[in-house]
N, C-alpha and C. Protein backbone atom coordinates (compact mmCIF):
# COMPACT_ATOMS: atom_id res chain seq x y z
N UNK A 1 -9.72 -3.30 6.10
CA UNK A 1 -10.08 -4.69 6.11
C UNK A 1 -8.79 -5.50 5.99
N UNK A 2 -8.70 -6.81 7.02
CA UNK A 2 -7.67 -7.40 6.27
C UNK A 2 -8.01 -8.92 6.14
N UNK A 3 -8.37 -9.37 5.14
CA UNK A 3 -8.71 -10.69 4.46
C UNK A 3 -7.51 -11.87 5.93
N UNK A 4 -8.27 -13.21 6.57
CA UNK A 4 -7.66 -13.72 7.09
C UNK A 4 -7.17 -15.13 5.93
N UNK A 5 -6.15 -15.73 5.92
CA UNK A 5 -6.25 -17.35 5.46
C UNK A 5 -5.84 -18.26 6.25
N UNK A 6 -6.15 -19.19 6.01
CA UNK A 6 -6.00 -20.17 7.38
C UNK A 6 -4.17 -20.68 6.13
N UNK A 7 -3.56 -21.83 6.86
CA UNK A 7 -2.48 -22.04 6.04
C UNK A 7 -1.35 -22.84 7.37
N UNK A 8 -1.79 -24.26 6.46
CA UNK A 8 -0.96 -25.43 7.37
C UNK A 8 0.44 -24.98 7.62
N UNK A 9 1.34 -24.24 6.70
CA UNK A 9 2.80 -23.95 6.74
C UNK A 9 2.99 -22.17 6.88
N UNK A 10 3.12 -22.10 8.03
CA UNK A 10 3.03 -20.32 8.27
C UNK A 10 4.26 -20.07 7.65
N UNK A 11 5.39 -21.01 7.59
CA UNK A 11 6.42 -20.42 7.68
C UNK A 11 6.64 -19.82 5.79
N UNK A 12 6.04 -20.65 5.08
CA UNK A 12 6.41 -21.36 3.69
C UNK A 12 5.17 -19.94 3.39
N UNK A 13 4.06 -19.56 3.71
CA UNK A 13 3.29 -18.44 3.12
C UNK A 13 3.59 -17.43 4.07
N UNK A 14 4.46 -16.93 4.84
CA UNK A 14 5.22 -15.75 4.88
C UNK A 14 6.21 -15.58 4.01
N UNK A 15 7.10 -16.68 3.54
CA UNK A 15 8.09 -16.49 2.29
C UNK A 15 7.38 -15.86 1.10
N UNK A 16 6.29 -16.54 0.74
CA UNK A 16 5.36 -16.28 -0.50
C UNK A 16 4.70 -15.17 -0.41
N UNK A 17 4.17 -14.43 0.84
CA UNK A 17 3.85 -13.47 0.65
C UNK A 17 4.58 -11.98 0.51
N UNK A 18 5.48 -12.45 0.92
CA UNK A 18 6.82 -11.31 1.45
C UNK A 18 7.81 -11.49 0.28
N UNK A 19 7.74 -12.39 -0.57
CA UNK A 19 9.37 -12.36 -1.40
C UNK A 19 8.90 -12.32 -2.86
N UNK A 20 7.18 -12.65 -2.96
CA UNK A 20 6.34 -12.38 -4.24
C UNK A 20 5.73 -10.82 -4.45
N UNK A 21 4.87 -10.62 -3.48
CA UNK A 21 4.14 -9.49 -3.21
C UNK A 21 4.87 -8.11 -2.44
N UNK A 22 6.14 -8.46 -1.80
CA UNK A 22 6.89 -7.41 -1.39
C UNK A 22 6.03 -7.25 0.47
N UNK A 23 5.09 -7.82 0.76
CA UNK A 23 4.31 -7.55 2.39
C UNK A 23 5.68 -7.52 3.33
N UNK A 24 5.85 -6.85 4.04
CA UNK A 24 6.85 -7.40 5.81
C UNK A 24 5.68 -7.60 6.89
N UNK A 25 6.19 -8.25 6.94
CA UNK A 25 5.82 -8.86 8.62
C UNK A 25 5.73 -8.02 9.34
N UNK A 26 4.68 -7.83 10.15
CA UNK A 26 4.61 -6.40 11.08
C UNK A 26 3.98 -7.61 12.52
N UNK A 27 4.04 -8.91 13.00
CA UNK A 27 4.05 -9.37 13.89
C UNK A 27 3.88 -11.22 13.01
N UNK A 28 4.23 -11.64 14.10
CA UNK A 28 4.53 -12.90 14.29
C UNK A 28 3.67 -13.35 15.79
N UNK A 29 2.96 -14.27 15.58
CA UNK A 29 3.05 -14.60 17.36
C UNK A 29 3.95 -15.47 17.64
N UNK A 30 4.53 -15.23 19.11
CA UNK A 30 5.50 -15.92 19.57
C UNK A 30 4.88 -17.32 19.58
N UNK A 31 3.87 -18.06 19.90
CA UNK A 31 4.01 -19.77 19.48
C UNK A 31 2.98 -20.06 17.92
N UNK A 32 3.88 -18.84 17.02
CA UNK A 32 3.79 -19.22 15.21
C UNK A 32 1.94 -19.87 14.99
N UNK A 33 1.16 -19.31 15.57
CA UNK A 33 -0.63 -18.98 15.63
C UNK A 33 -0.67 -18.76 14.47
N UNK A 34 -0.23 -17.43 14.17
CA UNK A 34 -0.81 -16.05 13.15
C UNK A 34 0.63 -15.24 12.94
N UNK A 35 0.25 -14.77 11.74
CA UNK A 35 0.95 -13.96 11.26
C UNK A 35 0.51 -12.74 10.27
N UNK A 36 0.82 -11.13 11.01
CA UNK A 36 0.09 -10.13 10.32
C UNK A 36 1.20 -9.67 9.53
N UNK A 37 0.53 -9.36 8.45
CA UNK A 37 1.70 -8.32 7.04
C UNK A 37 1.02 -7.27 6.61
N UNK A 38 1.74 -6.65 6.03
CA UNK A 38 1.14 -4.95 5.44
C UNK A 38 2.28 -5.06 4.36
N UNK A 39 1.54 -4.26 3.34
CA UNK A 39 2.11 -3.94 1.90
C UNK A 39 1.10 -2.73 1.16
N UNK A 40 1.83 -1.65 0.64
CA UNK A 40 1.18 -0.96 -0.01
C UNK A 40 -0.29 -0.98 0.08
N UNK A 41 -0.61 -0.86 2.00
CA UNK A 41 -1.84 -0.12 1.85
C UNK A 41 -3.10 -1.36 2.18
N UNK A 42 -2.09 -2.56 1.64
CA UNK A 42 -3.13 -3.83 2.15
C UNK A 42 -2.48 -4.51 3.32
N UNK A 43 -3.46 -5.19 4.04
CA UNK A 43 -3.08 -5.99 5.21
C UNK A 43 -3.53 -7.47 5.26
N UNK A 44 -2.97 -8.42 5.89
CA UNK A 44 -2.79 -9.73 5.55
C UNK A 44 -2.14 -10.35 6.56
N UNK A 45 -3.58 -11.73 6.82
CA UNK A 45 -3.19 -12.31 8.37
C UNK A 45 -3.20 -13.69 8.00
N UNK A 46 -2.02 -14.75 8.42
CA UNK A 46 -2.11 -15.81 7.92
C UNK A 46 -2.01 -16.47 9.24
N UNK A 47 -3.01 -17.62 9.01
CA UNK A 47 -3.16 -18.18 10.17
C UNK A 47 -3.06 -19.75 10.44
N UNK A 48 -2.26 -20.01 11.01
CA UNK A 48 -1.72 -21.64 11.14
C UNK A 48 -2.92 -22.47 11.19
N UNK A 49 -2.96 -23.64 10.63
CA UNK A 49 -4.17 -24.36 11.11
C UNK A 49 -3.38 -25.73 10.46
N UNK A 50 -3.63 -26.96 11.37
CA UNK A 50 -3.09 -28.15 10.80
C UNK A 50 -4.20 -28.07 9.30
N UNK A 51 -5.74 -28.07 9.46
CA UNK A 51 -6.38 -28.37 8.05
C UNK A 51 -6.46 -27.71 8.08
N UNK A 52 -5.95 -26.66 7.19
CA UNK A 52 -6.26 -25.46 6.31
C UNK A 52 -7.12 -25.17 5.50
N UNK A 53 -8.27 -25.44 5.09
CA UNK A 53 -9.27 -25.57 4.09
C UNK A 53 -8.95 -23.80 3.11
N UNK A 54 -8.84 -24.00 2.21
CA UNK A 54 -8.71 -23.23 0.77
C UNK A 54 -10.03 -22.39 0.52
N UNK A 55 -9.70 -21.15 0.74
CA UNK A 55 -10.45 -20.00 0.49
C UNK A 55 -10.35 -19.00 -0.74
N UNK A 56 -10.81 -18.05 -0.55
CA UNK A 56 -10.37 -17.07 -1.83
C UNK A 56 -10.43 -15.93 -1.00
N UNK A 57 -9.93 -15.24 -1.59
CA UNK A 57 -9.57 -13.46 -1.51
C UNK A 57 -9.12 -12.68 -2.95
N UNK A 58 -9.70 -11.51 -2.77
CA UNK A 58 -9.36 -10.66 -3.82
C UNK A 58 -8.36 -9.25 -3.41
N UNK A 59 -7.07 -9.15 -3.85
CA UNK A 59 -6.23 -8.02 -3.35
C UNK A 59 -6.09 -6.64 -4.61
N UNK A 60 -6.29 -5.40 -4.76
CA UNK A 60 -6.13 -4.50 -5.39
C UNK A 60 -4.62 -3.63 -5.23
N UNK A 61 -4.02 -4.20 -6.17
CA UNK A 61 -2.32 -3.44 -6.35
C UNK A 61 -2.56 -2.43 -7.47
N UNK A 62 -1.13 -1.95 -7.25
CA UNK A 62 -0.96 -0.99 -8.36
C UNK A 62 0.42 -2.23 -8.92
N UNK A 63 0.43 -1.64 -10.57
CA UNK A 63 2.01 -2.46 -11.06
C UNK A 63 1.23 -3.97 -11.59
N UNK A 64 -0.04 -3.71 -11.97
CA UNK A 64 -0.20 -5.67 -12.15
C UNK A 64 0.15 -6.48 -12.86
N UNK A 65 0.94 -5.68 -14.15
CA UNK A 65 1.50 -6.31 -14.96
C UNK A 65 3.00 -6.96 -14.75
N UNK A 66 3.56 -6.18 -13.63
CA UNK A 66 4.78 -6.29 -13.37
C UNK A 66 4.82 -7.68 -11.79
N UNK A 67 3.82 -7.52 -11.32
CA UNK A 67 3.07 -8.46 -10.36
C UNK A 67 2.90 -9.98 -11.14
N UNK A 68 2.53 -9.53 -11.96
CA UNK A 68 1.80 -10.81 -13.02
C UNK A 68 3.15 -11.55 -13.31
N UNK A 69 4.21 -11.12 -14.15
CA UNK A 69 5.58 -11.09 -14.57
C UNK A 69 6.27 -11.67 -13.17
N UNK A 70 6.47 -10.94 -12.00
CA UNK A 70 7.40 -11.75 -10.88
C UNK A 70 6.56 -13.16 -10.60
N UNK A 71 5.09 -13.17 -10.81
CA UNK A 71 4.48 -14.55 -10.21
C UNK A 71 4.88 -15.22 -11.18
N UNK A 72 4.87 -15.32 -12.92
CA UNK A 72 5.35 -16.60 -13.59
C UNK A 72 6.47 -16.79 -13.44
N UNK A 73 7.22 -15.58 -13.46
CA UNK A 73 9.47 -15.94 -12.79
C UNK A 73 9.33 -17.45 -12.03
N UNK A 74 8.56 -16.81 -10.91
CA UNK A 74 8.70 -17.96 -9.71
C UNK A 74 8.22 -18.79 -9.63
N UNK A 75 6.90 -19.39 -10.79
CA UNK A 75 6.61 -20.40 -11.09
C UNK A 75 5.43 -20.67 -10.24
N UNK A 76 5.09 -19.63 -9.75
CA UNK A 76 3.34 -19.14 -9.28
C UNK A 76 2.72 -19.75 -9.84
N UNK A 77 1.59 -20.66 -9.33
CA UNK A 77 0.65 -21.53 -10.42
C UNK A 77 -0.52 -20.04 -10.53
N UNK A 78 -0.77 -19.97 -11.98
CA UNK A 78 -1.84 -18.84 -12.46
C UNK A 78 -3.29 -19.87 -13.08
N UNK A 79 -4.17 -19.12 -12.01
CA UNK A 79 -5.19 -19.92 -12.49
C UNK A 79 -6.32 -19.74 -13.30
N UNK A 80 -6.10 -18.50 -13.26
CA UNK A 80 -6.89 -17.35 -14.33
C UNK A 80 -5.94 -16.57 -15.62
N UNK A 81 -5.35 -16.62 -16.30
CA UNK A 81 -4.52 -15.26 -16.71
C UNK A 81 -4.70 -14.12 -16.77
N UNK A 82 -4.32 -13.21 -16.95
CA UNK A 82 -4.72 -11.52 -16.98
C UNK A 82 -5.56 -11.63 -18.05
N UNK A 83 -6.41 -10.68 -17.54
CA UNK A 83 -7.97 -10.46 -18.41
C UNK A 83 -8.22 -8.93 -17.74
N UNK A 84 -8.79 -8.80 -18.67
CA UNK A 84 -9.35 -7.23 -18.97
C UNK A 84 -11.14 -6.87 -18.52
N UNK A 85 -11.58 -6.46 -17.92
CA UNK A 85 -13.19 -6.91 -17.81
C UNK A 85 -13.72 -5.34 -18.22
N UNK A 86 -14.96 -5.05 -18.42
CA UNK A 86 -15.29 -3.94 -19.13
C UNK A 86 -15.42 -3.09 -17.88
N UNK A 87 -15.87 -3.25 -16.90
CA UNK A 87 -15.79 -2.38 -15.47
C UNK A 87 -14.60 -1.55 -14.86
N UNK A 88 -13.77 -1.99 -15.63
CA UNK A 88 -12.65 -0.97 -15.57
C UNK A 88 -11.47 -1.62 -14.50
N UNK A 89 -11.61 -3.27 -14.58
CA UNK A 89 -10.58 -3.61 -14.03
C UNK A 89 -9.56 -4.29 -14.74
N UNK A 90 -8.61 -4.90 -14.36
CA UNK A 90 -7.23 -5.52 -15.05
C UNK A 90 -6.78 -6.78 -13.90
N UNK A 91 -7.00 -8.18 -14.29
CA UNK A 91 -6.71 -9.17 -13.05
C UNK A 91 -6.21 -10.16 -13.80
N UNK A 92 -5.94 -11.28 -12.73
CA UNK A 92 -5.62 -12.25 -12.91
C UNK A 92 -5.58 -13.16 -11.58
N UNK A 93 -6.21 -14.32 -11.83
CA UNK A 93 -6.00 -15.26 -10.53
C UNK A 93 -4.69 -16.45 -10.13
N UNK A 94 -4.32 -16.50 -9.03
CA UNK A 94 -3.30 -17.74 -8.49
C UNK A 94 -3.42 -18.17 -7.46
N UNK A 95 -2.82 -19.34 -7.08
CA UNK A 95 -3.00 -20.38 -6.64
C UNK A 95 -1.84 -20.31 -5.51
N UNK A 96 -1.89 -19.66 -4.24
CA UNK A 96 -1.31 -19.19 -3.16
C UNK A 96 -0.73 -21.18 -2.43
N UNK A 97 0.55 -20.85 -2.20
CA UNK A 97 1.07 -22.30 -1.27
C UNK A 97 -0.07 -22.78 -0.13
N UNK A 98 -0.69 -22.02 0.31
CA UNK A 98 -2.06 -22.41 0.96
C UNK A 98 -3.20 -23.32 0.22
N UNK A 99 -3.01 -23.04 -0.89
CA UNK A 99 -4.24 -23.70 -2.04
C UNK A 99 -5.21 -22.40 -2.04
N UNK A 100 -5.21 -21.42 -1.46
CA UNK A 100 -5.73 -19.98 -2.05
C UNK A 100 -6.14 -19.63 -3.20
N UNK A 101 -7.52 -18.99 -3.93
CA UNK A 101 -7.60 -18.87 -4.78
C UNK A 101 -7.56 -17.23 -4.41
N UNK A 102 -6.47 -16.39 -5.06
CA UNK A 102 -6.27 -15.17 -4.85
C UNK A 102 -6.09 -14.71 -6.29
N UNK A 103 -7.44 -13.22 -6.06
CA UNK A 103 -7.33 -12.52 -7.60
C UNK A 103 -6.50 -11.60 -7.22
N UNK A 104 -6.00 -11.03 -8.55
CA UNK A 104 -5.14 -10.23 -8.00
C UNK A 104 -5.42 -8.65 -9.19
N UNK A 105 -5.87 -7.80 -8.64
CA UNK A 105 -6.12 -6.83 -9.73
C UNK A 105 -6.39 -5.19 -9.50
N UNK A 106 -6.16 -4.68 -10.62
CA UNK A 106 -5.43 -3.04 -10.80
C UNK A 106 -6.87 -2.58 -11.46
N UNK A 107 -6.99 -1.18 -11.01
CA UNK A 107 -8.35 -0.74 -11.68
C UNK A 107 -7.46 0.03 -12.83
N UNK A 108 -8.41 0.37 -14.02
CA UNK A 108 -8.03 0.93 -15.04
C UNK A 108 -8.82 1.56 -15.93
N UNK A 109 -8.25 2.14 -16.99
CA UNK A 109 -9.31 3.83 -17.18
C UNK A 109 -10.17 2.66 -18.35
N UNK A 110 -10.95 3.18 -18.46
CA UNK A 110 -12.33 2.80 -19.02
C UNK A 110 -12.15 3.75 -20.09
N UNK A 111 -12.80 3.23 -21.93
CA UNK A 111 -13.39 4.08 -22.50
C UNK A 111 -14.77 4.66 -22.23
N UNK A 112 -15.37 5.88 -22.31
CA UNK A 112 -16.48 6.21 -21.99
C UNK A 112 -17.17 5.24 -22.87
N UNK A 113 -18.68 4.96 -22.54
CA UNK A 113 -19.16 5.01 -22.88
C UNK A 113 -20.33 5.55 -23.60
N UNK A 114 -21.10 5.17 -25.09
CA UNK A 114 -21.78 6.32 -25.54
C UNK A 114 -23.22 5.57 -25.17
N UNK A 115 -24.31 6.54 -24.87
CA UNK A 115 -25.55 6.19 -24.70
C UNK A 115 -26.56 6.59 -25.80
């Protein structure tokens, strides 16, 4: 699957996706349409649009703490903080140069539970 976002400034959320998240560019279209990225396993298409209307997506990394850590460096607006949920995940939400609401989260071991 690869989640699309629409995004008035292609140029400004290829920086953000590529210099936060580590993605490369694996195409560009030549008159700057769309733009596809790949990173550890996920894929990611950003797509020019003068109105961009603000969506959400949810991405699964490994490292989220260290993810979490480079987004406040750079002054990433966080719109959720890292939270823990009993299902066995580890997230946190931000606020992508698109106006994106992107979670961002690591699965993690669960205590059993007793019945």
């Amino acid at each position: 699957m690869r989640p699309g976002l629409p995004v008035s400034n292609l140029e400004l959320s290829i920086a953000f996706w590529t210099s936060i998240f580590g993605f490369t560019v694996t195409h560009v279209d030549p008159e700057s349409r769309f733009a596809l990225l790949k990173g550890g396993g996920a894929e990611l298409s950003l797509i020019r649009q003068e109105e961009a209307p603000a969506g959400q997506t949810y991405l699964y990394v490994r490292g989220l703490d260290e993810l979490h850590s480079r987004c406040q460096e750079a002054g990433v607006e966080i719109m959720r903080p890292l939270n823990d949920w009993p299902w066995g995940l580890r997230d946190f939400v931000l606020r992508s140069p698109g106006g994106h609401m992107v979670g961002i989260a690591e699965e993690v071991d669960r205590a059993p539970t007793e019945h």
